[in-house]
C-alpha atoms as a PDB file:
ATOM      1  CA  UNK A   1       3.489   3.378  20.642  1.00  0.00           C
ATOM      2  CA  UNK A   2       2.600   5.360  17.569  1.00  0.00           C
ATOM      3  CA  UNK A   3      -0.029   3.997  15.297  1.00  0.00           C
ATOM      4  CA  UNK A   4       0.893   3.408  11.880  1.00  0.00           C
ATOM      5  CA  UNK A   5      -1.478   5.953   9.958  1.00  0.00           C
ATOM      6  CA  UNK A   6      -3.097   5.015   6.932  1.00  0.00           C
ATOM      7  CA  UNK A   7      -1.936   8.908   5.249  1.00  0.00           C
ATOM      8  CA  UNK A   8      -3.490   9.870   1.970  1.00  0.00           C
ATOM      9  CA  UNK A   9      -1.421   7.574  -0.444  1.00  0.00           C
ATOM     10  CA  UNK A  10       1.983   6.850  -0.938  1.00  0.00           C
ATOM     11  CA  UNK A  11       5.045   9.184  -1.986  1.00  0.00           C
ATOM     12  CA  UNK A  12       6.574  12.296  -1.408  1.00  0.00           C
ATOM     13  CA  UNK A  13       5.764  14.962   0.639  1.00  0.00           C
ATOM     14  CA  UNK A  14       5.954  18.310  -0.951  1.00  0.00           C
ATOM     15  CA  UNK A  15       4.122  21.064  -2.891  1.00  0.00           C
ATOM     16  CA  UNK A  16       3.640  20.652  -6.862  1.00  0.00           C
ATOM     17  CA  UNK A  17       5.883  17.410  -7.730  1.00  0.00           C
ATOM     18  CA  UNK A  18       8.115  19.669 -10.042  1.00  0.00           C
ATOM     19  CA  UNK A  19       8.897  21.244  -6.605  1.00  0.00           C
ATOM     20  CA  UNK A  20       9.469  18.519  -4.184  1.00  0.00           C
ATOM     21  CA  UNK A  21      13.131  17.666  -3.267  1.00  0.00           C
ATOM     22  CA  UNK A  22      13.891  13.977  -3.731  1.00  0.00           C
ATOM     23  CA  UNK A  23      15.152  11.137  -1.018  1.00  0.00           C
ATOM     24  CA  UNK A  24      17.983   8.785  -1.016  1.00  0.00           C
ATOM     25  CA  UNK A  25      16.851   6.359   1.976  1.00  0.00           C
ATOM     26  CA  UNK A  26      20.237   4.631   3.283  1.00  0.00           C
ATOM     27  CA  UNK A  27      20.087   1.252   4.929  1.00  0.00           C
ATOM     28  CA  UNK A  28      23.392   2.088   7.471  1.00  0.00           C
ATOM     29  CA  UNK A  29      26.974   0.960   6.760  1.00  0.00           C
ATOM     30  CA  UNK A  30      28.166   2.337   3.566  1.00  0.00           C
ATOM     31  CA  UNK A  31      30.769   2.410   1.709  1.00  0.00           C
ATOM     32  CA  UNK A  32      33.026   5.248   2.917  1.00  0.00           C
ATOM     33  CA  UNK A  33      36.124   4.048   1.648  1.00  0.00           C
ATOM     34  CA  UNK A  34      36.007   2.793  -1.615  1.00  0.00           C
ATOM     35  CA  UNK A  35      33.914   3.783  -4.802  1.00  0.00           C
ATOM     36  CA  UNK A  36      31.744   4.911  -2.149  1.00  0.00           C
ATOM     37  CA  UNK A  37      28.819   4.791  -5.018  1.00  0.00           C
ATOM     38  CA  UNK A  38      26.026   6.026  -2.395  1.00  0.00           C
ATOM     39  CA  UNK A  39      27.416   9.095  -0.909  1.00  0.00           C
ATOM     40  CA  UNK A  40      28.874  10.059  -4.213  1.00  0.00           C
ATOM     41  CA  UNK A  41      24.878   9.954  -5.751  1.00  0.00           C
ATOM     42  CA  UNK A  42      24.138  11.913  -2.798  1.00  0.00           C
ATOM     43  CA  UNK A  43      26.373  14.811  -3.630  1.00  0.00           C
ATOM     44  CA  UNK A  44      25.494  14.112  -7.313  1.00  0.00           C
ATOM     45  CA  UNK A  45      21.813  14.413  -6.705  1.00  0.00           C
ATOM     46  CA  UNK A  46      22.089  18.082  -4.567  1.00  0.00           C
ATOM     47  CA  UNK A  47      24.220  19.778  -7.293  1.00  0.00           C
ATOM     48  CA  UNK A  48      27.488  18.355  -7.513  1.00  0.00           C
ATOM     49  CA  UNK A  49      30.628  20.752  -7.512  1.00  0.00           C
ATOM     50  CA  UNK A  50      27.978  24.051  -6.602  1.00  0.00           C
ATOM     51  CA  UNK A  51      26.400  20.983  -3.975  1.00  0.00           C
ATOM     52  CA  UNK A  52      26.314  23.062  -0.481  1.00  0.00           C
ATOM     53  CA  UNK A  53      25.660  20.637   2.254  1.00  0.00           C
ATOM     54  CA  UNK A  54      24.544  20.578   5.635  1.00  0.00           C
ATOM     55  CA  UNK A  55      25.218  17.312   7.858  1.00  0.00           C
ATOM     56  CA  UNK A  56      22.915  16.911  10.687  1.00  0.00           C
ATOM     57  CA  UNK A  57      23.900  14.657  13.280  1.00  0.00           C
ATOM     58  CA  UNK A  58      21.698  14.968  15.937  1.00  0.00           C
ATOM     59  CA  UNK A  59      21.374  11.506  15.876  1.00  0.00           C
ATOM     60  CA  UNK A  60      24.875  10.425  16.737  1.00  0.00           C
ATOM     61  CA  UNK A  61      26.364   9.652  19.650  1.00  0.00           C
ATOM     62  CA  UNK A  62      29.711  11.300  18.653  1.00  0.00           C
ATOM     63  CA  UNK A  63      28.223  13.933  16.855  1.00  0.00           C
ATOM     64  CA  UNK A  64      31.971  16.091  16.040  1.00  0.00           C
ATOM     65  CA  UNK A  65      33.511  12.763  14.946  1.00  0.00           C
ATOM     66  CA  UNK A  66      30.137  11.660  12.856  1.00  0.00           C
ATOM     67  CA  UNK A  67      30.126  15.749  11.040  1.00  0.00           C
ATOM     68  CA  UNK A  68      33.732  15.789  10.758  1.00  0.00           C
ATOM     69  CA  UNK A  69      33.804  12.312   8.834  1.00  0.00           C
ATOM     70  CA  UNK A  70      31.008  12.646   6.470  1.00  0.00           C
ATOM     71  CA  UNK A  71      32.366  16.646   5.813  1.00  0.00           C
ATOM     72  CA  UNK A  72      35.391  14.842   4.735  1.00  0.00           C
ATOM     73  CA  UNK A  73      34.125  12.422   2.657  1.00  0.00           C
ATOM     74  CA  UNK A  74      31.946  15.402   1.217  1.00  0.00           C
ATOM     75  CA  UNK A  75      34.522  17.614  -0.051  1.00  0.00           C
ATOM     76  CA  UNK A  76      36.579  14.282  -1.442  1.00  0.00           C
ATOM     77  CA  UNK A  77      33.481  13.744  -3.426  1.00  0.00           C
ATOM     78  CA  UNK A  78      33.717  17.324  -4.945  1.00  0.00           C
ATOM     79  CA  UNK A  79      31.116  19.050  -3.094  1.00  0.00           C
ATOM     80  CA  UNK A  80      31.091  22.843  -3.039  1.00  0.00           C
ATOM     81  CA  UNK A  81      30.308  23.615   0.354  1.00  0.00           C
ATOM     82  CA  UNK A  82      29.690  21.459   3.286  1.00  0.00           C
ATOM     83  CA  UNK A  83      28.759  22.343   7.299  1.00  0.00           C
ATOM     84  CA  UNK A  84      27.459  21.086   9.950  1.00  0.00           C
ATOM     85  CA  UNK A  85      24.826  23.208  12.076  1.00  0.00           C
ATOM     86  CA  UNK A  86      25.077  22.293  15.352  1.00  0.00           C
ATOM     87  CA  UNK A  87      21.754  21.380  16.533  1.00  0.00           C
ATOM     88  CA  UNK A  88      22.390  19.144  19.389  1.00  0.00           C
ATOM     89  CA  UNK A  89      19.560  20.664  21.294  1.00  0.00           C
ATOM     90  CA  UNK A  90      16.097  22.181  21.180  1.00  0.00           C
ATOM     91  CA  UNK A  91      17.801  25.423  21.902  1.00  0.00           C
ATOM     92  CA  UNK A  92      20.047  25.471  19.496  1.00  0.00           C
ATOM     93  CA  UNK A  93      17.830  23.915  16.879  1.00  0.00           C
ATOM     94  CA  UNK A  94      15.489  27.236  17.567  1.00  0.00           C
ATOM     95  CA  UNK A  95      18.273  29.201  16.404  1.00  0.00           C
ATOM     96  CA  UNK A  96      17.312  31.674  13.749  1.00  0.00           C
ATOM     97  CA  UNK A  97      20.710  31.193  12.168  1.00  0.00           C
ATOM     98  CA  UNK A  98      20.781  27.724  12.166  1.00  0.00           C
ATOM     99  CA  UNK A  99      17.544  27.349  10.768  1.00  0.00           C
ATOM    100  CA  UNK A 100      18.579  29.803   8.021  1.00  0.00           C
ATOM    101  CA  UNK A 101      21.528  27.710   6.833  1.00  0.00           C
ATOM    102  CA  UNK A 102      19.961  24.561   6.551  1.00  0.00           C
ATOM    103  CA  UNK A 103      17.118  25.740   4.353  1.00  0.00           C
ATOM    104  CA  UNK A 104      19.718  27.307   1.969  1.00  0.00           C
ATOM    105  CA  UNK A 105      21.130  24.221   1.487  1.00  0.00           C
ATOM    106  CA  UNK A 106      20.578  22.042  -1.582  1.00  0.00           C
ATOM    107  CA  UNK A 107      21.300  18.428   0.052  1.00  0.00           C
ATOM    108  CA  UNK A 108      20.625  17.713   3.931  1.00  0.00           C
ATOM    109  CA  UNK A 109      22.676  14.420   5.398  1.00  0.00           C
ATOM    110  CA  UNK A 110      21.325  12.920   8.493  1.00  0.00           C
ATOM    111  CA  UNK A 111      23.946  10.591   9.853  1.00  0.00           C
ATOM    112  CA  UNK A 112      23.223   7.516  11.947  1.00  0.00           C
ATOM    113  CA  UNK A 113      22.686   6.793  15.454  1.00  0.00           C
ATOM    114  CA  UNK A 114      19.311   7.314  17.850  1.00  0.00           C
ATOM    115  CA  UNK A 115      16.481   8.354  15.554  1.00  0.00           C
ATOM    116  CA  UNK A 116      14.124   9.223  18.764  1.00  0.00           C
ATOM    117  CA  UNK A 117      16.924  11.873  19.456  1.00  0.00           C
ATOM    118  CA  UNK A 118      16.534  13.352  16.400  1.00  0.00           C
ATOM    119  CA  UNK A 119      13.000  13.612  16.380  1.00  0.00           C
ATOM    120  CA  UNK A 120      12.424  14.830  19.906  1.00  0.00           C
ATOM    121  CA  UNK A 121      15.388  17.350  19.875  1.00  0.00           C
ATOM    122  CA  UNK A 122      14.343  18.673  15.955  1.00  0.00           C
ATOM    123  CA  UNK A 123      10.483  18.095  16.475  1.00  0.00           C
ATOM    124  CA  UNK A 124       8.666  21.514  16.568  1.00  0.00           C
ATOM    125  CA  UNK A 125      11.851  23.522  16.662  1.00  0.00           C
ATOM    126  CA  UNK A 126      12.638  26.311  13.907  1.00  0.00           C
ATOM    127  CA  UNK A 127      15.446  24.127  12.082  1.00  0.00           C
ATOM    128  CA  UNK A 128      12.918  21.211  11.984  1.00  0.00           C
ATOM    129  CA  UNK A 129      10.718  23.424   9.827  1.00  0.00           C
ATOM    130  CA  UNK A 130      13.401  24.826   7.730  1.00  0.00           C
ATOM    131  CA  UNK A 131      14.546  20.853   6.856  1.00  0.00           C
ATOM    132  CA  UNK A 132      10.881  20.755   5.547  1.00  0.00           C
ATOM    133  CA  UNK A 133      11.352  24.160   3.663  1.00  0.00           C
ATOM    134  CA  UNK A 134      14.292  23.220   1.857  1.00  0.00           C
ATOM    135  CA  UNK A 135      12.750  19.484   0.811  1.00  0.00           C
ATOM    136  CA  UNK A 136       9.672  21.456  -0.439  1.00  0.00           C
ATOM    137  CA  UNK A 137      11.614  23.726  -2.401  1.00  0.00           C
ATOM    138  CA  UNK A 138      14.020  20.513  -3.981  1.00  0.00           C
ATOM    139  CA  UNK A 139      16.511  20.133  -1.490  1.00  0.00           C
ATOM    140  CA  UNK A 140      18.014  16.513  -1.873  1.00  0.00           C
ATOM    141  CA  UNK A 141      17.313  15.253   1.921  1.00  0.00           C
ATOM    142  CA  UNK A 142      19.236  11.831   2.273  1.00  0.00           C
ATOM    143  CA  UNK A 143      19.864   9.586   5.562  1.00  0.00           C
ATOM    144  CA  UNK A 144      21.491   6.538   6.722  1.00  0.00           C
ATOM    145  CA  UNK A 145      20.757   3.659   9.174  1.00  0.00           C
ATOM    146  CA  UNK A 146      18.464   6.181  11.986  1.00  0.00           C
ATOM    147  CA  UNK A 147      18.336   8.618   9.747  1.00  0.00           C
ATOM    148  CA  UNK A 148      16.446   6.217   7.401  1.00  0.00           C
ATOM    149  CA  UNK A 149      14.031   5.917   9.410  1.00  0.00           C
ATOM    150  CA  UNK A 150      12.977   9.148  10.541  1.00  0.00           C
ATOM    151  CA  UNK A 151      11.889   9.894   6.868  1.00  0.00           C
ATOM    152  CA  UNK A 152       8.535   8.046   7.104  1.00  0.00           C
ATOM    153  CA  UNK A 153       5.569   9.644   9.151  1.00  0.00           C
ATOM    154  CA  UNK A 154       5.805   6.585  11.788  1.00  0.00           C
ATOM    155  CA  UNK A 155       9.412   5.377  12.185  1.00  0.00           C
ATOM    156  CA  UNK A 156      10.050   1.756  13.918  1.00  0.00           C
ATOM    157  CA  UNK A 157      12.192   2.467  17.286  1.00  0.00           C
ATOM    158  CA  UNK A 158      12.830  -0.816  18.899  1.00  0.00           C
ATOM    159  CA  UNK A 159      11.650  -4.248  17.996  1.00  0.00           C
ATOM    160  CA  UNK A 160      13.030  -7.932  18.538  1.00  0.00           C
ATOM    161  CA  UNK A 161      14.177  -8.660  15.390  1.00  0.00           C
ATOM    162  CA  UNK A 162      15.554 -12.349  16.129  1.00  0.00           C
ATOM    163  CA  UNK A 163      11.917 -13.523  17.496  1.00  0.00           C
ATOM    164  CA  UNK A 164       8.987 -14.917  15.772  1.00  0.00           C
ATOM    165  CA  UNK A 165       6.642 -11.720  14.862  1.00  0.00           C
ATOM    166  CA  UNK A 166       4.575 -11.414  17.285  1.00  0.00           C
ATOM    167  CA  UNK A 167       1.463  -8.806  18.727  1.00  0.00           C
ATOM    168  CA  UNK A 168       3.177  -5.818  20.894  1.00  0.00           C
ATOM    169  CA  UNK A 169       7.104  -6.750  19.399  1.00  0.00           C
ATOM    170  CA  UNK A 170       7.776  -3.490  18.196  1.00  0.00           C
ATOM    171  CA  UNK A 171       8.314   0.376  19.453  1.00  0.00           C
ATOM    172  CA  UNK A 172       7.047   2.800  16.656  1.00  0.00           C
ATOM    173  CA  UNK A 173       6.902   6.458  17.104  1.00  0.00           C
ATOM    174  CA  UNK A 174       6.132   9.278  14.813  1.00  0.00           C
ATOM    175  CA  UNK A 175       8.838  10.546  12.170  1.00  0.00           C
ATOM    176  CA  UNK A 176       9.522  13.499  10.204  1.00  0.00           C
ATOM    177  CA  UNK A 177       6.679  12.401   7.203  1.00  0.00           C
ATOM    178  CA  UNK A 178       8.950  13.456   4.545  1.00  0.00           C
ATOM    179  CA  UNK A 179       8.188  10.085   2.480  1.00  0.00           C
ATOM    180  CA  UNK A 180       4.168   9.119   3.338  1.00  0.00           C
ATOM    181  CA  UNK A 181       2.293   5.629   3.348  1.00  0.00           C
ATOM    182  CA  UNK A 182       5.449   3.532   3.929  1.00  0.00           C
ATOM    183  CA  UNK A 183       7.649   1.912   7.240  1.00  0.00           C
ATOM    184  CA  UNK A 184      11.451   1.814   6.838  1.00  0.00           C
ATOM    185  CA  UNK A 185      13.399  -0.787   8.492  1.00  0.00           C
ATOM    186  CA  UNK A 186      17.302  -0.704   7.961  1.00  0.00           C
ATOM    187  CA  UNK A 187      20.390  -2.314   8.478  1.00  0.00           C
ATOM    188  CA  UNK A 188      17.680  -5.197   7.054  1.00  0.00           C
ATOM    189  CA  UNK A 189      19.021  -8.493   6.210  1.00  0.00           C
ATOM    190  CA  UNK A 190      21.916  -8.297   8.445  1.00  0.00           C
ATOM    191  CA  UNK A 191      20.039  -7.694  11.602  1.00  0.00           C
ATOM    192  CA  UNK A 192      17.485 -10.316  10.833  1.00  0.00           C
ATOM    193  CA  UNK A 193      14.329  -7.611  10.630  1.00  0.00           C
ATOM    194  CA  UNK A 194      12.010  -9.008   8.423  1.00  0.00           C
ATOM    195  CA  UNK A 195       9.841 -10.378  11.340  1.00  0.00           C
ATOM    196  CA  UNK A 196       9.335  -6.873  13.196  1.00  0.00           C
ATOM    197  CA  UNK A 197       8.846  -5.250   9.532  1.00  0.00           C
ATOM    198  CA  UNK A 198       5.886  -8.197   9.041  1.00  0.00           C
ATOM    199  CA  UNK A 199       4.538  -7.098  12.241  1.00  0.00           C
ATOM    200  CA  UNK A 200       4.998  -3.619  11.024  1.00  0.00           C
ATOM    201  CA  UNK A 201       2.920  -4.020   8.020  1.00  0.00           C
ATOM    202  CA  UNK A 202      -0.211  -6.575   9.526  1.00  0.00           C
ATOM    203  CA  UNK A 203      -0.789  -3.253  11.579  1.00  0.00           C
ATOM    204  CA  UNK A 204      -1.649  -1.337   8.655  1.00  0.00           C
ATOM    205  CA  UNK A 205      -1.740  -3.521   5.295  1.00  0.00           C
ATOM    206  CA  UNK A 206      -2.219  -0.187   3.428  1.00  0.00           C
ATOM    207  CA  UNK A 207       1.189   0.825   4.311  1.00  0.00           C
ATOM    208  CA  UNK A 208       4.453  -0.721   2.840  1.00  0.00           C
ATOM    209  CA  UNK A 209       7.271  -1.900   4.362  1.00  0.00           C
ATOM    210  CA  UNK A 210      10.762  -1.264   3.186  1.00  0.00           C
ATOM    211  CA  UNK A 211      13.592  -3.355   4.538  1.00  0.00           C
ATOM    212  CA  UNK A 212      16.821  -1.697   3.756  1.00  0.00           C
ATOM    213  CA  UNK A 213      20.341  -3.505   3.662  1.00  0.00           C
ATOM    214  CA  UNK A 214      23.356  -1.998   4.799  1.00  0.00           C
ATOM    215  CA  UNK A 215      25.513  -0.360   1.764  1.00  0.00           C
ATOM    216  CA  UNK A 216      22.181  -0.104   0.240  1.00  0.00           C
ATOM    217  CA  UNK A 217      19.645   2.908  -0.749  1.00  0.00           C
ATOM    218  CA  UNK A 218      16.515   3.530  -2.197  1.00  0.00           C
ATOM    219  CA  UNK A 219      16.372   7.090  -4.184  1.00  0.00           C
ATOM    220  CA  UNK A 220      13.081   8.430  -4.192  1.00  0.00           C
ATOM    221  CA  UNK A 221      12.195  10.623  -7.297  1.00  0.00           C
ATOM    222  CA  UNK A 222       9.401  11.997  -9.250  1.00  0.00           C
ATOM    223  CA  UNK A 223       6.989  11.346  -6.308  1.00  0.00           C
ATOM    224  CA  UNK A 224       6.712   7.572  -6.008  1.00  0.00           C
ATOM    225  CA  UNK A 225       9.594   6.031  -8.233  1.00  0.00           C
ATOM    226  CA  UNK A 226      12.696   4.252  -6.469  1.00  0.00           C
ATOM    227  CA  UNK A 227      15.537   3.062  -7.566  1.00  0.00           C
ATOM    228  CA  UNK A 228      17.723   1.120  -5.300  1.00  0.00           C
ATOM    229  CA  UNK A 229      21.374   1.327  -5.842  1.00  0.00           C
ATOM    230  CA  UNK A 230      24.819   0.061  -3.741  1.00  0.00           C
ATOM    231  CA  UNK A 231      25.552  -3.655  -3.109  1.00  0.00           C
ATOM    232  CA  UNK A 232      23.187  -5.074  -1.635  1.00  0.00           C
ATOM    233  CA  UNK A 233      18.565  -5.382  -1.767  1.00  0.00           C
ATOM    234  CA  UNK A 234      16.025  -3.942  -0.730  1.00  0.00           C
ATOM    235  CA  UNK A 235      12.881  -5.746   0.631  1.00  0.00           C
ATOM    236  CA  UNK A 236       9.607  -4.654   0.113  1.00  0.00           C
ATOM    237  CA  UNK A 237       6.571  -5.743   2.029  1.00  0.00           C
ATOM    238  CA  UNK A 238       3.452  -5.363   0.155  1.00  0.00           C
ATOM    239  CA  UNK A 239       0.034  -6.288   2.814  1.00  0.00           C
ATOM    240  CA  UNK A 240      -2.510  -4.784   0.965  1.00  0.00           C
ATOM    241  CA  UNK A 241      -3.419  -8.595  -0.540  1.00  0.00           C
ATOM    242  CA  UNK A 242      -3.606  -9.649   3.103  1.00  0.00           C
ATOM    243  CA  UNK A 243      -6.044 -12.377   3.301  1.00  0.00           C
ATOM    244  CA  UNK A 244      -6.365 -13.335   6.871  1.00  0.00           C
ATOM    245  CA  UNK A 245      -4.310 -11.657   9.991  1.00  0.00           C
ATOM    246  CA  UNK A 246      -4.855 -11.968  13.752  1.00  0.00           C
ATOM    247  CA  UNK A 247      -3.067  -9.176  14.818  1.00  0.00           C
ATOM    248  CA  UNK A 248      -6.260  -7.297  16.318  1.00  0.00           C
ATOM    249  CA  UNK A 249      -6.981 -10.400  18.111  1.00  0.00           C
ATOM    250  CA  UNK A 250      -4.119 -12.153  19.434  1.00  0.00           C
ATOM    251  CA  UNK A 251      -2.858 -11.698  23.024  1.00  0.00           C
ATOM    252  CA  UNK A 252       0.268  -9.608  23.424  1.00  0.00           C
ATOM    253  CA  UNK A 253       3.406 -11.556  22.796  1.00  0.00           C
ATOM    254  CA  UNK A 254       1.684 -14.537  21.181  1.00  0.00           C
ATOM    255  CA  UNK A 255       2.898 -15.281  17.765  1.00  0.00           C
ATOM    256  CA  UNK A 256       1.449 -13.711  14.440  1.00  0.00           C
ATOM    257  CA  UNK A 257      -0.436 -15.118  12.101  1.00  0.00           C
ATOM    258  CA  UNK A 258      -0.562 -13.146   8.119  1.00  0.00           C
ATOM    259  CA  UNK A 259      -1.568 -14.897   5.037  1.00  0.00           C
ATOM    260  CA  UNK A 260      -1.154 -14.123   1.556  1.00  0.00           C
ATOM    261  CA  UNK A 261       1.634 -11.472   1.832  1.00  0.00           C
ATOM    262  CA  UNK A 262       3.437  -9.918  -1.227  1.00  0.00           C
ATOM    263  CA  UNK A 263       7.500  -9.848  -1.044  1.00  0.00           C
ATOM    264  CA  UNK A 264       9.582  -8.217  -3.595  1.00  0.00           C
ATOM    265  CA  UNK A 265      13.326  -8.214  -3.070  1.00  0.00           C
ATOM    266  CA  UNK A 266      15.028  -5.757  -5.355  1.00  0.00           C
ATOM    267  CA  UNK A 267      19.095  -5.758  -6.223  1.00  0.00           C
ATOM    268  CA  UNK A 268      20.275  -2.640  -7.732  1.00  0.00           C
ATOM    269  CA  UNK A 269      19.355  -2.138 -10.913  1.00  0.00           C
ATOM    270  CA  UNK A 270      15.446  -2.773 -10.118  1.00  0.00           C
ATOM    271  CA  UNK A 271      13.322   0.171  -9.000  1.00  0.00           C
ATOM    272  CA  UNK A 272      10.170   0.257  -7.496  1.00  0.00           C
ATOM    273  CA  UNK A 273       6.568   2.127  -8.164  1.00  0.00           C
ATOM    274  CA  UNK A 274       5.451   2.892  -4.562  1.00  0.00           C
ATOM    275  CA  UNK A 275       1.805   4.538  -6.091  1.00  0.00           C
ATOM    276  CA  UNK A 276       1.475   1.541  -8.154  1.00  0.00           C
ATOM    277  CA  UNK A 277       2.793  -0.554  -5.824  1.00  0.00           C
ATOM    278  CA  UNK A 278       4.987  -2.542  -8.790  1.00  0.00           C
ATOM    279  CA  UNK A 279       8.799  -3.406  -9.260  1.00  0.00           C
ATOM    280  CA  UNK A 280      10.408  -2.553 -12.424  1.00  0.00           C
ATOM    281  CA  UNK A 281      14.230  -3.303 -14.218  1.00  0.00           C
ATOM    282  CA  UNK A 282      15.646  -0.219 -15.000  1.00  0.00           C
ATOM    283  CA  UNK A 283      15.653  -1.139 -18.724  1.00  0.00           C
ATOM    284  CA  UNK A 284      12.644  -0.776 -19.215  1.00  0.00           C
ATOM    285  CA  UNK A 285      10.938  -4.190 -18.384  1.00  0.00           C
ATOM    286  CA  UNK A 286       7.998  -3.864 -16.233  1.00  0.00           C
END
């Protein structure tokens, strides 16, 4: 189990903030059919028609049918350019060549599926670096359902989402740290995951929770500002006002108890501060 670091605030990770690339965090399931509102902010966001986009899915378990679907969808949408590098392995993922397309790209797509396969096949490896090159240097990175969750510096792997929260309930391991001081937890309210997300948080009350729902997205911009867009919310679990917890004392597998947590849950239209930890309409109200 990874520990849930504390990092050195909240936001972006990145060079000057002029220069960082920006995040559109995908809770699984969207809309691929219809107005398709998320993908289409996605190609939007990395340059529209003169978009060129690469599709990683590691991830998937089908990864031809997962990179021939979204490189559909892609080119619908009016994107310039779209491939799909294949980096099934660490071997290939070492490849000079590979590496070298994806960091000339201005939007990266991580499609679904295991995120521990994406991070132990892309971990270390010479298109892993160039993914960070290309966010550094304002490459749009966006992901959905898995490849939500790799964006954080610890991801959540495995949990019981159905059960009480309790000590020892969860599986974290460490994730790509493009986004720092926060936990992602997707397909949210339809899997029942606030519970494991709690447990998540009483770990490390510095760090915030965000509970994604399906057809759902949080873009990150300008360091620390979210807005979340699509159909659905987003939940945000806020345990820095934690009054009492027994987490460090409990027995594994007993039940958890956390007082005096903050919960925000934001529709589209609301955004969220993550440095000053606040919710905001997009109007202007604050």
């Amino acid at each position: 189990m990874a520990a849930i670091g504390a990092g050195k605030g909240i936001g972006l990770r990145g060079t000057e903030e002029e220069e960082r690339g920006r995040l559109l965090i995908i809770g699984g399931n969207e809309d691929k059919t219809g107005e398709r509102q998320i993908l289409r902010r996605f190609v939007e966001m990395a340059g529209g028609r003169k978009a060129n986009l690469a599709v990683i899915t590691t991830a998937a378990e089908a990864p031809q049918r997962a990179g021939e679907e979204y490189s559909a969808i892609f080119r619908e949408l009016g994107a310039a350019d779209v491939f799909v590098p294949p980096v099934s392995t660490r071997e290939a993922a070492n490849s000079a060549a590979h590496a070298a397309d994806i960091e000339a790209a201005t939007g990266i797509f991580f499609t679904g599926g295991d995120q521990l396969r994406l991070t132990s096949i892309l971990g270390g490896t010479m298109a892993g670096a160039a993914i960070k090159r290309a966010f550094a240097g304002g490459a749009v990175i966006a992901g959905t359902s898995a490849g939500a969750s790799v964006m954080s510096e610890t991801m959540i792997v495995g949990g019981e989402a159905a059960e009480s929260p309790k000590k020892s309930g969860l599986s974290l391991a460490h994730g790509m740290g493009l986004i720092a001081g926060v936990i992602i937890d997707q397909h949210f309210a339809q899997r029942g995951r606030l519970n494991r997300l709690l447990e998540a948080v009483a770990q490390n009350p510095n760090v915030l929770g965000l509970g994604i729902d399906e057809d759902t997205a949080l873009a990150v911009s300008k360091g620390v500002r979210c807005t979340v867009i699509g159909s659905r919310t987003v939940t945000v679990v806020d345990g820095r006002m934690i009054r009492f917890s027994n987490i460090s004392e409990s027995e594994p597998r007993e039940p958890l108890a956390i007082t005096n947590v903050i919960l925000h849950i934001l529709p589209p239209g609301f955004g969220f501060d993550l440095s000053r930890r606040i919710p905001y309409q997009e109007d202007g109200f604050k």
